[in-house]
PDB file of N, CA and C in Angstrom:
ATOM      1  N   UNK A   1      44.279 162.199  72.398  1.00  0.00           N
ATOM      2  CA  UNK A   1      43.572 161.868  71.181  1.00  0.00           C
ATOM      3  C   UNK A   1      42.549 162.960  70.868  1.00  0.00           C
ATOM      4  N   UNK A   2      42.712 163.234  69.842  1.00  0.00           N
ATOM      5  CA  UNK A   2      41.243 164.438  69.406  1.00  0.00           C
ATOM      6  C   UNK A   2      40.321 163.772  68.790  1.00  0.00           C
ATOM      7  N   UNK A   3      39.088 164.683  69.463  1.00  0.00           N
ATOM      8  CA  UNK A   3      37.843 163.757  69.003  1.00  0.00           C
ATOM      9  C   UNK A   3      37.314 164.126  67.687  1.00  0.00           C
ATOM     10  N   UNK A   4      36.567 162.925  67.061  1.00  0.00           N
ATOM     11  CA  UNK A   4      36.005 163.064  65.744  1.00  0.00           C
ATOM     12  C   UNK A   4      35.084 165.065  65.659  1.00  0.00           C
ATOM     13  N   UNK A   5      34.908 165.386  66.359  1.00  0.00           N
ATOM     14  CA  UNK A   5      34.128 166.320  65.848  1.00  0.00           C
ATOM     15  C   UNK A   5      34.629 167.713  66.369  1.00  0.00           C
ATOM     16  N   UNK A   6      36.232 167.463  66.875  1.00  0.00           N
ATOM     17  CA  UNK A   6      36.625 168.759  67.572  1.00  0.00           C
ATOM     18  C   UNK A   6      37.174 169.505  66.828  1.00  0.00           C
ATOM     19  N   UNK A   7      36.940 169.596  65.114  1.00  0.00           N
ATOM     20  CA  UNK A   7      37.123 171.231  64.896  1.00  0.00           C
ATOM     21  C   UNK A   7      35.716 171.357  64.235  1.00  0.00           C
ATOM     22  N   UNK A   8      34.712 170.699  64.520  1.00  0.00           N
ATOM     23  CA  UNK A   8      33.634 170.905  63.718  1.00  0.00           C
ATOM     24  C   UNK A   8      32.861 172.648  64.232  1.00  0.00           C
ATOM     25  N   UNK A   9      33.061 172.294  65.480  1.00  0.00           N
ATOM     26  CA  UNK A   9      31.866 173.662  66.449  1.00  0.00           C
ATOM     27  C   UNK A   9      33.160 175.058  65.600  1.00  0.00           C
ATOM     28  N   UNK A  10      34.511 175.116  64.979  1.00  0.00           N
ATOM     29  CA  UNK A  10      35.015 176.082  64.868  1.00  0.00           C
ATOM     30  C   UNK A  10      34.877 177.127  63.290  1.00  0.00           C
ATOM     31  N   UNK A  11      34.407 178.129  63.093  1.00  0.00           N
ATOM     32  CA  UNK A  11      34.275 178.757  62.074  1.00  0.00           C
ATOM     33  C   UNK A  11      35.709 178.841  61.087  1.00  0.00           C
ATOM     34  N   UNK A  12      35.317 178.367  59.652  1.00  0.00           N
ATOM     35  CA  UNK A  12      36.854 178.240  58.901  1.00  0.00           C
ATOM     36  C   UNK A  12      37.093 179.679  58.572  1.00  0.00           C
ATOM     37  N   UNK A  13      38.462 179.726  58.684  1.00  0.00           N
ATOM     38  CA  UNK A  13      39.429 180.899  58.597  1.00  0.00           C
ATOM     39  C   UNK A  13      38.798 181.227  57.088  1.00  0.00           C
ATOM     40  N   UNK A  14      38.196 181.911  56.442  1.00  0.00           N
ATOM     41  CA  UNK A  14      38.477 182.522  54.942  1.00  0.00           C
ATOM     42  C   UNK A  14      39.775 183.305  54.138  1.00  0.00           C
ATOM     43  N   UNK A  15      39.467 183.214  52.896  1.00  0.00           N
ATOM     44  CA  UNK A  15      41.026 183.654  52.562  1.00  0.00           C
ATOM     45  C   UNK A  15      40.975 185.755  53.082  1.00  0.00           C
ATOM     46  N   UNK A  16      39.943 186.265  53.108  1.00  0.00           N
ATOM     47  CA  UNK A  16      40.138 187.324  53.573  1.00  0.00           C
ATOM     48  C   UNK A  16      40.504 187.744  54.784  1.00  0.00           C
ATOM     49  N   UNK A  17      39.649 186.761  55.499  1.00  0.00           N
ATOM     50  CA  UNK A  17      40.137 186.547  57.261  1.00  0.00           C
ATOM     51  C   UNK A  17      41.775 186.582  57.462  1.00  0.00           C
ATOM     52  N   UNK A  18      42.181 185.887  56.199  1.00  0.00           N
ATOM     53  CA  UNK A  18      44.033 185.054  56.808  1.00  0.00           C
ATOM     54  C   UNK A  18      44.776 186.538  55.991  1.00  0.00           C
ATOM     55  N   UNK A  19      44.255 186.691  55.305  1.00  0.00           N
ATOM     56  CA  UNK A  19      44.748 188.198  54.618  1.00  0.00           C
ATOM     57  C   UNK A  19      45.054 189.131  55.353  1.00  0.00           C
ATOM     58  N   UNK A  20      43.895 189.437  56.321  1.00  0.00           N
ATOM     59  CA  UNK A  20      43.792 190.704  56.980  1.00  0.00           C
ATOM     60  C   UNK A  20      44.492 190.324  58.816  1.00  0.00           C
ATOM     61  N   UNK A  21      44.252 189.590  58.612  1.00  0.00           N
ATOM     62  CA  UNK A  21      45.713 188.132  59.879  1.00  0.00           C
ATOM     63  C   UNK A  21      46.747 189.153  59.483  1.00  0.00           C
ATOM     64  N   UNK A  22      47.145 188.196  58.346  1.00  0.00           N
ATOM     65  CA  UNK A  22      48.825 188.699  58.216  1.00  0.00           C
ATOM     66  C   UNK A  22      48.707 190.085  57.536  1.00  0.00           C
ATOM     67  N   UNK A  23      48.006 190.925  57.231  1.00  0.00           N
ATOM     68  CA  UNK A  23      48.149 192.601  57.102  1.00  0.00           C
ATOM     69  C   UNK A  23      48.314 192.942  59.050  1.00  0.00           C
ATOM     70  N   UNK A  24      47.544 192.430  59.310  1.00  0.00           N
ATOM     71  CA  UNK A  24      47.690 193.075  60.716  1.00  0.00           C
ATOM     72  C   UNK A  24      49.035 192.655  62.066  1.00  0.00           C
ATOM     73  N   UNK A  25      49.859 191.013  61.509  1.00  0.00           N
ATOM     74  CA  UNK A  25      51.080 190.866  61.902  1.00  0.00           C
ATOM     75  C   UNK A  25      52.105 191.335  61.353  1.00  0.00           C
ATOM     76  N   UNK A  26      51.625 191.822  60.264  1.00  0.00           N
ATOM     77  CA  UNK A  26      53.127 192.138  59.328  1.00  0.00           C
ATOM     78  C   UNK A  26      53.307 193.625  60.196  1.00  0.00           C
ATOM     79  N   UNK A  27      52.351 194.712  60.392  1.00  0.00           N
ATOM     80  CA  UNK A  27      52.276 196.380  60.800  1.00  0.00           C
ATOM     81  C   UNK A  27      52.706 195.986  62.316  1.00  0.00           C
ATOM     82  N   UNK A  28      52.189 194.839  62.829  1.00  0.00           N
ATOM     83  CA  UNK A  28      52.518 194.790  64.021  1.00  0.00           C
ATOM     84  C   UNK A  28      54.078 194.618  64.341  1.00  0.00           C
ATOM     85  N   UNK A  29      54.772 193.849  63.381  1.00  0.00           N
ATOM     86  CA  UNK A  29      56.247 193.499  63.470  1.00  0.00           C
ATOM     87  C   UNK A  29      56.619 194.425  63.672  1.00  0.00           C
ATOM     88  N   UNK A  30      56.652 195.558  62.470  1.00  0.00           N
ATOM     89  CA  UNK A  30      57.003 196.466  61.952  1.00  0.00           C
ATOM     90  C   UNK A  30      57.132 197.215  63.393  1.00  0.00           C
ATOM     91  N   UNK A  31      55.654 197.650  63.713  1.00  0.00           N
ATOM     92  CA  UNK A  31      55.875 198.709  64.627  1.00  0.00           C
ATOM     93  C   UNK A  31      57.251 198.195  66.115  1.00  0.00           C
ATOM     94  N   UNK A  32      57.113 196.855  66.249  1.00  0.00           N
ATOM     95  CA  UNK A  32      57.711 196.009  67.310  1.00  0.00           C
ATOM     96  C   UNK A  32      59.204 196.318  67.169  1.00  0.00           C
ATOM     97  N   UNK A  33      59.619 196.445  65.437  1.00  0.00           N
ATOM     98  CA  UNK A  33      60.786 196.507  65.472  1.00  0.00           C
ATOM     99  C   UNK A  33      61.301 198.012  64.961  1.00  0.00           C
ATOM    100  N   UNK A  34      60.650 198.793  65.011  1.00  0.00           N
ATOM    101  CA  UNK A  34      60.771 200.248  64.896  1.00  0.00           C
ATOM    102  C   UNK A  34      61.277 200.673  66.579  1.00  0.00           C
ATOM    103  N   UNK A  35      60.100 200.107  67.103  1.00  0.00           N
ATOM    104  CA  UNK A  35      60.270 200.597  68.856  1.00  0.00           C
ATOM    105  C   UNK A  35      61.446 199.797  69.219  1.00  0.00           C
ATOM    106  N   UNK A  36      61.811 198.703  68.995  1.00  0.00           N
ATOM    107  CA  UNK A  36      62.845 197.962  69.163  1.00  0.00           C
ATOM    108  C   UNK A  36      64.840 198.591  68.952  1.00  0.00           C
ATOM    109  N   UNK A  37      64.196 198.958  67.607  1.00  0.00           N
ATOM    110  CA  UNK A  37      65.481 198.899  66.272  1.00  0.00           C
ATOM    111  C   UNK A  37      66.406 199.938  67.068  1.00  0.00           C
ATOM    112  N   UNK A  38      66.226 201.096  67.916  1.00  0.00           N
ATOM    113  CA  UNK A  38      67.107 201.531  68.312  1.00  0.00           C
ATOM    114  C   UNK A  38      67.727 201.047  69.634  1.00  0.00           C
ATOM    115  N   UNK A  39      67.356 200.191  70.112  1.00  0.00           N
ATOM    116  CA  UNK A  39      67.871 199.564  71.828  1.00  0.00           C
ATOM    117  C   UNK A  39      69.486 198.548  71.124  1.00  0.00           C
ATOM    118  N   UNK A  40      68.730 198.294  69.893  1.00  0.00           N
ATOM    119  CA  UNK A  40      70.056 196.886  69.770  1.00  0.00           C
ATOM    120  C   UNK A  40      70.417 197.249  68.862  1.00  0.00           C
ATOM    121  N   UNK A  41      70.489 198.087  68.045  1.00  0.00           N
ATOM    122  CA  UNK A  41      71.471 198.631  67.307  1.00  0.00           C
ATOM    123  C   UNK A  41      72.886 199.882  67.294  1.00  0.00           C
ATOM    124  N   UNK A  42      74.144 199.864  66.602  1.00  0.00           N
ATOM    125  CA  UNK A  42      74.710 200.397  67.175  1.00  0.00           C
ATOM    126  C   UNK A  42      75.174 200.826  65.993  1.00  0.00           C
ATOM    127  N   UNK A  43      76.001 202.485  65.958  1.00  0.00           N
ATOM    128  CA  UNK A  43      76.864 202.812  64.942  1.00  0.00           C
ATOM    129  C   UNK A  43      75.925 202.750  63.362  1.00  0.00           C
ATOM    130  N   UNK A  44      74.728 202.835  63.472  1.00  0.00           N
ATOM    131  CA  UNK A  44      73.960 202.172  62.228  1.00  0.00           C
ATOM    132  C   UNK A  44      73.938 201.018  61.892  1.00  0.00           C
ATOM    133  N   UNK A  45      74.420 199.856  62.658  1.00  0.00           N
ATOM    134  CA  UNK A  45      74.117 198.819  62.135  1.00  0.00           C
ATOM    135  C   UNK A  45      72.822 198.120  62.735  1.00  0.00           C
ATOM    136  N   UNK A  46      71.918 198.162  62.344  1.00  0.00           N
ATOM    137  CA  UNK A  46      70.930 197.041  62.424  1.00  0.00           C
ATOM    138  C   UNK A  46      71.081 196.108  63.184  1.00  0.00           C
ATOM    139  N   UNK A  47      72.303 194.716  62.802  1.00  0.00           N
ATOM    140  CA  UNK A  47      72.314 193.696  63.605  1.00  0.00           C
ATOM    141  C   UNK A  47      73.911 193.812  64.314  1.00  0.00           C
ATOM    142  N   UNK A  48      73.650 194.816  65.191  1.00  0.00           N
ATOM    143  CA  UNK A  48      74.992 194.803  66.096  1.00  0.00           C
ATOM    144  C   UNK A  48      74.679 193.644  66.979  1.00  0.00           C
ATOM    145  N   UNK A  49      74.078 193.559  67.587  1.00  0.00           N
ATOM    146  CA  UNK A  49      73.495 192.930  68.748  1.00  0.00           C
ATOM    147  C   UNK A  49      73.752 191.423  68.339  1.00  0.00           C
ATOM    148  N   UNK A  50      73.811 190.900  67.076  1.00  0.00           N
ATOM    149  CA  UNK A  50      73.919 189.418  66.982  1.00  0.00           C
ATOM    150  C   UNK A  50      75.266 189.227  66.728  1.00  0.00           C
ATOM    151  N   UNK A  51      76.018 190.631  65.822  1.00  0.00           N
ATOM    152  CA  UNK A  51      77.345 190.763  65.889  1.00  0.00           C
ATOM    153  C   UNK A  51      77.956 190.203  67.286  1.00  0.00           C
ATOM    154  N   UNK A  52      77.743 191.151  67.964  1.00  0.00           N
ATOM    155  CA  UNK A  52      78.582 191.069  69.497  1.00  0.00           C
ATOM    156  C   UNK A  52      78.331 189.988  70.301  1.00  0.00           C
ATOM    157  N   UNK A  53      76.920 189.622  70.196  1.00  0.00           N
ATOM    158  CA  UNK A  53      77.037 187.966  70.849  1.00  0.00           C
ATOM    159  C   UNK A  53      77.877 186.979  70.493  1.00  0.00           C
ATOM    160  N   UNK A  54      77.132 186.902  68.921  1.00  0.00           N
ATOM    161  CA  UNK A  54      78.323 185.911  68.190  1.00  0.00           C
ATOM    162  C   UNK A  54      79.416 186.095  68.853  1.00  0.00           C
ATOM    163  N   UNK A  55      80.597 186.905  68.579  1.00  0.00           N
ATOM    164  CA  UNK A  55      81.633 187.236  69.210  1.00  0.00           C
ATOM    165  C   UNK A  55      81.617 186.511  70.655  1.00  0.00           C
ATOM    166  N   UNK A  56      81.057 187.126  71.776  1.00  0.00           N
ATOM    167  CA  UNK A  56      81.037 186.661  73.048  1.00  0.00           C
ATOM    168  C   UNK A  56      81.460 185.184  72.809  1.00  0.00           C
ATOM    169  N   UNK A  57      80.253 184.355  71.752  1.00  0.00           N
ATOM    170  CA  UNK A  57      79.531 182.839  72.305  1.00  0.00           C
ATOM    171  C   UNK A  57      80.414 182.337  71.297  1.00  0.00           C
ATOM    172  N   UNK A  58      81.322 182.672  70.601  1.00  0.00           N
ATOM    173  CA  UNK A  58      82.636 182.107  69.666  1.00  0.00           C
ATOM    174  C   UNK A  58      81.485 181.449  68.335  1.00  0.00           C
ATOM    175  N   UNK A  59      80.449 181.969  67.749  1.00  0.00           N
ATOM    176  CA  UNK A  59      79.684 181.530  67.332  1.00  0.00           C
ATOM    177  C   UNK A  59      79.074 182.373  65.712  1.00  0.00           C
ATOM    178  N   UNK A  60      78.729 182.164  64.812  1.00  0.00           N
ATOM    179  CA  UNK A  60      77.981 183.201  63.923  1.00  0.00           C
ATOM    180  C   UNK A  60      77.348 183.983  64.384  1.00  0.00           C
ATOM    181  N   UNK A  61      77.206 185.337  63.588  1.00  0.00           N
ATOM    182  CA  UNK A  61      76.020 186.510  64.330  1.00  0.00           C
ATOM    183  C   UNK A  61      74.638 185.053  63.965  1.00  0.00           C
ATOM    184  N   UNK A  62      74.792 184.344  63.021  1.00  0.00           N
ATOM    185  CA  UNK A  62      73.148 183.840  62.591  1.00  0.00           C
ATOM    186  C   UNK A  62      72.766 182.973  63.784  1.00  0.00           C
ATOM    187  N   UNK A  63      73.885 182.073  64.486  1.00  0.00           N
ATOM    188  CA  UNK A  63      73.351 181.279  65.421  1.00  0.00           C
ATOM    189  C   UNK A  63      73.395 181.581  66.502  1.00  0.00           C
ATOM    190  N   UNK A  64      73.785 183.328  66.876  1.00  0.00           N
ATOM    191  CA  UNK A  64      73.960 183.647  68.017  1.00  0.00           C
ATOM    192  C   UNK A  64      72.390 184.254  67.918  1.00  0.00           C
ATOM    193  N   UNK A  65      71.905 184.747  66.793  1.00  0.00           N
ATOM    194  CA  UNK A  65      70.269 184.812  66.483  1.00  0.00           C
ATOM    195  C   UNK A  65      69.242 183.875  66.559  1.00  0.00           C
ATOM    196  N   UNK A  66      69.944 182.231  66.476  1.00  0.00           N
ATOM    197  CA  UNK A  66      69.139 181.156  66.285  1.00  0.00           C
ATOM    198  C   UNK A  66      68.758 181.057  68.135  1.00  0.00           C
ATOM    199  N   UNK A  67      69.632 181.336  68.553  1.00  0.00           N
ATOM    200  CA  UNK A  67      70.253 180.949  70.007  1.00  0.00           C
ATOM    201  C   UNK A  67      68.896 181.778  71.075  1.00  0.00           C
ATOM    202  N   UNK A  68      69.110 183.093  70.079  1.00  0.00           N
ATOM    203  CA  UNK A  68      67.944 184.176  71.083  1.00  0.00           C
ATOM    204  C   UNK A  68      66.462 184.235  70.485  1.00  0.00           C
ATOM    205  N   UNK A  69      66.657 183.407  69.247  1.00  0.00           N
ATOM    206  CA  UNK A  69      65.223 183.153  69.073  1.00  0.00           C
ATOM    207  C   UNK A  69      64.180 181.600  69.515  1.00  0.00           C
ATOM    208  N   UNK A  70      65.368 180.710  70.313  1.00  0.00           N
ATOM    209  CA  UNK A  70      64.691 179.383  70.819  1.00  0.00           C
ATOM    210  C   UNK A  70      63.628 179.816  71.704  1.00  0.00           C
ATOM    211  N   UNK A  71      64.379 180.774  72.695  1.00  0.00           N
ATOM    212  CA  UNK A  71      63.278 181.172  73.787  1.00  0.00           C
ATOM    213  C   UNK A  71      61.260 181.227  73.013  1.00  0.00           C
ATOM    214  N   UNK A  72      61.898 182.104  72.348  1.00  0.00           N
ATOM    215  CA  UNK A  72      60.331 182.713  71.708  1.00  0.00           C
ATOM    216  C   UNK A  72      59.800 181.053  70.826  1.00  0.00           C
ATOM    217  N   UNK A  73      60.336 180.534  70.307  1.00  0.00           N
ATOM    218  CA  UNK A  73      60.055 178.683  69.982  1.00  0.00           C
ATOM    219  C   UNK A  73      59.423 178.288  71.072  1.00  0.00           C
ATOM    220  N   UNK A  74      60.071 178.020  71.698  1.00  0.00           N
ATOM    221  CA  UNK A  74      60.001 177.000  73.275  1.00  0.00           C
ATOM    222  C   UNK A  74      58.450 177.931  73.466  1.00  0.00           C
ATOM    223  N   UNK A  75      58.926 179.028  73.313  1.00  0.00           N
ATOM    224  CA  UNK A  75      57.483 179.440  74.356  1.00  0.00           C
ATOM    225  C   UNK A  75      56.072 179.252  73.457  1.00  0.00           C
ATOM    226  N   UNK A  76      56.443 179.488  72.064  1.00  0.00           N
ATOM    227  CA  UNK A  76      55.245 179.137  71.363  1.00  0.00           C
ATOM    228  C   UNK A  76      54.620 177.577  70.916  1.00  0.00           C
ATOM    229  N   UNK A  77      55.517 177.023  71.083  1.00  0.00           N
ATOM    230  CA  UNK A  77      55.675 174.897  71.301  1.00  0.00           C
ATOM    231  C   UNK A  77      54.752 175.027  72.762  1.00  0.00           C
ATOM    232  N   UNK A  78      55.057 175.467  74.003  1.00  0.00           N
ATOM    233  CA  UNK A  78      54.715 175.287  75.449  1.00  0.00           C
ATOM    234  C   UNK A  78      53.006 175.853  74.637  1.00  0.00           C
ATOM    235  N   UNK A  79      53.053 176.810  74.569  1.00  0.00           N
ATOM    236  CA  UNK A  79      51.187 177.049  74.032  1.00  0.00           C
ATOM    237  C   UNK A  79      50.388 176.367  73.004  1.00  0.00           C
ATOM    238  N   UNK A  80      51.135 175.948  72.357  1.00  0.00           N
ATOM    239  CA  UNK A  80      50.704 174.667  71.434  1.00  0.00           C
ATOM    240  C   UNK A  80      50.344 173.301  72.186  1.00  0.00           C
ATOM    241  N   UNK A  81      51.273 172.920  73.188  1.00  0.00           N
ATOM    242  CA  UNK A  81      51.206 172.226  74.023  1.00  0.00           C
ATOM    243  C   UNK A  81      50.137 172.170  74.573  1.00  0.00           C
ATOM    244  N   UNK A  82      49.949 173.589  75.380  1.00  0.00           N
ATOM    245  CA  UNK A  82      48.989 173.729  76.443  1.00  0.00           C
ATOM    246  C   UNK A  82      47.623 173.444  75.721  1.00  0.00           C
ATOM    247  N   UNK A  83      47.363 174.098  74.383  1.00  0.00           N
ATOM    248  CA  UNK A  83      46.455 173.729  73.911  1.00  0.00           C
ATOM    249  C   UNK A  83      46.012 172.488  73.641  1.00  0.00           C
ATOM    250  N   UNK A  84      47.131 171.810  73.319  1.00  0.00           N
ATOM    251  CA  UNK A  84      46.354 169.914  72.853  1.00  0.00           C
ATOM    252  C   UNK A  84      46.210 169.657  74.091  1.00  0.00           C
ATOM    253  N   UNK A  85      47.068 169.344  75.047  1.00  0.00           N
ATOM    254  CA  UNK A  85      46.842 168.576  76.289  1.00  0.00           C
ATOM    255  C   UNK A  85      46.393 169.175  77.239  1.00  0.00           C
ATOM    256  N   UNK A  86      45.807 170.963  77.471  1.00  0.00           N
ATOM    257  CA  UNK A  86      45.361 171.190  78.784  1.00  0.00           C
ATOM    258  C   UNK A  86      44.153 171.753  78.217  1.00  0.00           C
ATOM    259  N   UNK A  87      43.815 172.160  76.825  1.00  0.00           N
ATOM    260  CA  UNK A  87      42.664 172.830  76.739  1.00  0.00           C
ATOM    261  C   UNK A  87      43.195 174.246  77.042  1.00  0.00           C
ATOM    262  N   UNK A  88      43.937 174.499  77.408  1.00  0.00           N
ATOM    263  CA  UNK A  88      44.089 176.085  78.333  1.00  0.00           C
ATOM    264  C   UNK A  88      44.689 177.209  76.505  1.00  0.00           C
ATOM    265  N   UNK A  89      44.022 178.168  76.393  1.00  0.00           N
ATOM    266  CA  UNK A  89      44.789 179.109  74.821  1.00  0.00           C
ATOM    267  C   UNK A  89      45.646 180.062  75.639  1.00  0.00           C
ATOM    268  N   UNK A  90      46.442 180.664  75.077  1.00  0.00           N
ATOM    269  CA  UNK A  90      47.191 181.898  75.487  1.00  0.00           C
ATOM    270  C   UNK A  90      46.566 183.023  75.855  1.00  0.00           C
ATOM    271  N   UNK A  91      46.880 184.028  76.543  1.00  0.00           N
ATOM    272  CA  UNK A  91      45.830 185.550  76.254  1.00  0.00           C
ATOM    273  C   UNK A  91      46.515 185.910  74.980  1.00  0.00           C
ATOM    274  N   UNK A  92      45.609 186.924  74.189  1.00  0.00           N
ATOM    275  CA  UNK A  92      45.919 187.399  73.038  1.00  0.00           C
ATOM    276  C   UNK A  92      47.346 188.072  73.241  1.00  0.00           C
ATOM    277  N   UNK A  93      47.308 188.602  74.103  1.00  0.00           N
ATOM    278  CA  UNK A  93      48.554 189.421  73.963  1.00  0.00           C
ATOM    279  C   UNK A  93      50.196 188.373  74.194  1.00  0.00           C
ATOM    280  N   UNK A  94      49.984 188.270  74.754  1.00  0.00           N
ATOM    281  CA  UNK A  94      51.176 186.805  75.149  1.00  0.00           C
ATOM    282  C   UNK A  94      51.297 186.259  73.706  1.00  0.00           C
ATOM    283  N   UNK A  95      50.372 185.545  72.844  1.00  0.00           N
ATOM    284  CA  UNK A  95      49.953 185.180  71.489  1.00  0.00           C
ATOM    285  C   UNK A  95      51.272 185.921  70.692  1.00  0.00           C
ATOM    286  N   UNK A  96      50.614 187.372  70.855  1.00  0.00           N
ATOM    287  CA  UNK A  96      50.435 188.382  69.675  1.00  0.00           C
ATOM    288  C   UNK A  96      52.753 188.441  69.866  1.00  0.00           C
ATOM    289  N   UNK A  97      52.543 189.095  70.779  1.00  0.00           N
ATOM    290  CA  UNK A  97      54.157 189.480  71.586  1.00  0.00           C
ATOM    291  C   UNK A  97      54.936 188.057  70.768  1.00  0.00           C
ATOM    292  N   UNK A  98      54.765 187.037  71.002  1.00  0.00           N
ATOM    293  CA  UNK A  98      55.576 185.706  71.214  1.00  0.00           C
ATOM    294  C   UNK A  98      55.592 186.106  69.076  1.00  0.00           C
ATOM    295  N   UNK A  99      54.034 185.974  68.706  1.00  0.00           N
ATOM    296  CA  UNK A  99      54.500 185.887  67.013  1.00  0.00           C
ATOM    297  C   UNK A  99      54.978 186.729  66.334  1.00  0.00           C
ATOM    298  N   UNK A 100      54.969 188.110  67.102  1.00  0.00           N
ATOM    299  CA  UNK A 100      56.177 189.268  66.653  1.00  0.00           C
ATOM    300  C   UNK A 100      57.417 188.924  66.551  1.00  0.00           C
ATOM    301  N   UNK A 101      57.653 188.810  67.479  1.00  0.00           N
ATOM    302  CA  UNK A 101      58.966 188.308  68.551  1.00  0.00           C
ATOM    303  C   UNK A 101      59.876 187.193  67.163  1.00  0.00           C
ATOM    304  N   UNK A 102      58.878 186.365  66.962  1.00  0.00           N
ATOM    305  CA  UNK A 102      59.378 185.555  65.962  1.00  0.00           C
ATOM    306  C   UNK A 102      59.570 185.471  64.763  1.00  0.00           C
ATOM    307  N   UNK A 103      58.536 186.305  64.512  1.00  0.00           N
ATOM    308  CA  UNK A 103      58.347 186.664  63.106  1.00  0.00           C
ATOM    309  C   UNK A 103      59.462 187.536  62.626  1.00  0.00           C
ATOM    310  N   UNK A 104      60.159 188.777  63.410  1.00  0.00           N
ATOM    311  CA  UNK A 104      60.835 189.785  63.409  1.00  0.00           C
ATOM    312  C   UNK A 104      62.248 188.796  63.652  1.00  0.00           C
ATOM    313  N   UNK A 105      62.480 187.679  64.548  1.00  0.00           N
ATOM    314  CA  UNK A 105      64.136 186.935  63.934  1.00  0.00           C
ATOM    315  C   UNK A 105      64.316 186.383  63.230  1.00  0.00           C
ATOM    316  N   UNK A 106      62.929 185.403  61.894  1.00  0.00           N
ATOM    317  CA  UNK A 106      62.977 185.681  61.018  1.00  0.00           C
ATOM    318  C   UNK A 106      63.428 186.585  59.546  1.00  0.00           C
ATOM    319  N   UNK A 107      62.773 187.643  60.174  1.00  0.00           N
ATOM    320  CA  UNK A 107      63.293 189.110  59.243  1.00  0.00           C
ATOM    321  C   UNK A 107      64.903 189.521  59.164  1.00  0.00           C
ATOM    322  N   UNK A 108      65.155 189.218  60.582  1.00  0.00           N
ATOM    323  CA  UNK A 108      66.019 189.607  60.880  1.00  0.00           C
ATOM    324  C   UNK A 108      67.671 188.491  60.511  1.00  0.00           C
ATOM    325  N   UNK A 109      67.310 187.243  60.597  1.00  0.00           N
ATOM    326  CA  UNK A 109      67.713 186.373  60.075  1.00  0.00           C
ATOM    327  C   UNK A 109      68.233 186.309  58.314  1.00  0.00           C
ATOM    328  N   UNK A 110      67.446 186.851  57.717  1.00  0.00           N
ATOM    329  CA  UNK A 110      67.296 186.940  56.654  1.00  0.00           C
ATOM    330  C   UNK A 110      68.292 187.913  56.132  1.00  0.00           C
ATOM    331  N   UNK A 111      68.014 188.925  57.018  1.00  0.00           N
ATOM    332  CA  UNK A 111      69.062 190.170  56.992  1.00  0.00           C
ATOM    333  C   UNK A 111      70.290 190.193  56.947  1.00  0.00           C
ATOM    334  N   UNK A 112      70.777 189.114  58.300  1.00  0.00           N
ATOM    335  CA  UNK A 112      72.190 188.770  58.434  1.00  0.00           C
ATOM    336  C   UNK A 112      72.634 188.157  57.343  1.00  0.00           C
ATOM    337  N   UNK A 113      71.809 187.534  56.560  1.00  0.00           N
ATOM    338  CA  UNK A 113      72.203 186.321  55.679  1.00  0.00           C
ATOM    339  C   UNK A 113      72.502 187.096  54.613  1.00  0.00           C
ATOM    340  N   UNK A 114      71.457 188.402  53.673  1.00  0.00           N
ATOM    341  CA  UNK A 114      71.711 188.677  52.799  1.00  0.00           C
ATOM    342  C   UNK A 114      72.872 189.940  53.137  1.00  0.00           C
ATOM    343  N   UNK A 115      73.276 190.344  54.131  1.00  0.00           N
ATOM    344  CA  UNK A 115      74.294 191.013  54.529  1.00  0.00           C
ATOM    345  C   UNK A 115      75.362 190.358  53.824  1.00  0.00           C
ATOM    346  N   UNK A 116      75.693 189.143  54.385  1.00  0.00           N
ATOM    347  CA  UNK A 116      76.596 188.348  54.525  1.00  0.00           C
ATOM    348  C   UNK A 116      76.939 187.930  52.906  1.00  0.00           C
ATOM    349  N   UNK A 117      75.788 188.063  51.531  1.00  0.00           N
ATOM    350  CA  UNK A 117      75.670 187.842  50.256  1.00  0.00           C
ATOM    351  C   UNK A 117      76.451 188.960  49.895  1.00  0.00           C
ATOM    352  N   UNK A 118      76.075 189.556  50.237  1.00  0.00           N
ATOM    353  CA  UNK A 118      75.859 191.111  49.501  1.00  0.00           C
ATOM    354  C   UNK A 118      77.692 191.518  49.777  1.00  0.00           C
ATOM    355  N   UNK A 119      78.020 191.381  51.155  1.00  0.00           N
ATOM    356  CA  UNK A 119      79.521 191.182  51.144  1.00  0.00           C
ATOM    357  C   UNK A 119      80.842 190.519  50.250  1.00  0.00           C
ATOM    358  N   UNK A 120      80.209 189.051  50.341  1.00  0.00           N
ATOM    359  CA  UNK A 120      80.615 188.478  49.757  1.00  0.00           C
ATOM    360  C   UNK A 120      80.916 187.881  48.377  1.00  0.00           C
ATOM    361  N   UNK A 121      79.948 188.670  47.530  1.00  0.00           N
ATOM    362  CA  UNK A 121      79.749 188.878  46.427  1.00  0.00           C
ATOM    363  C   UNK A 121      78.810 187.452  45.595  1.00  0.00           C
ATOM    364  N   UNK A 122      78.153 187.145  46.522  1.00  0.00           N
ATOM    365  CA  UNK A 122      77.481 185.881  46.518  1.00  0.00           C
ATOM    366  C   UNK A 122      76.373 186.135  45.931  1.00  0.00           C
TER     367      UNK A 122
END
């Protein structure tokens, strides 16, 4: 149960505060998936990597993406968790890693999908 006054002691986010938030996750993706973009990509494609799973797991490249992005869920649910019921926050970096991580199969999600438009004449 949360108590009557437990977000009172916390300073409210302002709209510049949440601005400069997401200016500073969006560069962070970015850079995450710059350093990234060449390990899992192949031949120029971008999303080889969900290609070839799919394949493996008899499955869409999108849910073979849904599949490798639960982990990074689960783990950000478990810190949500930890927070209501243990009191305990993440270190920033663990934080930061996990909302890249997610934010970027998002992006990336999106990608497959409008791939998949853009093919299809959709």
């Amino acid at each position: 149960m949360i108590e009557k006054d437990f977000f009172s002691w916390r300073k409210a986010m302002t709209q510049d505060d949440f601005m400069r938030l997401v200016d500073s996750r969006y560069r962070s993706c970015c850079q995450v998936m710059t350093r990234k973009g060449m390990e899992y990509s192949r031949n120029d494609d971008k999303l080889h990597n969900f290609k070839r799973a799919a394949k493996m797991l008899g499955v869409t490249p999108e849910m073979a993406l849904v599949g490798m992005m639960a982990k990074h869920l689960v783990s950000i649910l478990d810190m949500v968790d930890d927070l209501q019921y243990r009191d305990s926050r993440p270190a920033p970096e663990v934080l930061a890693e996990k909302m890249n991580d997610t934010h970027n199969y998002f992006y990336l999600l999106e990608a497959l999908l409008s791939e998949k438009s853009k093919y299809r004449g959709a």
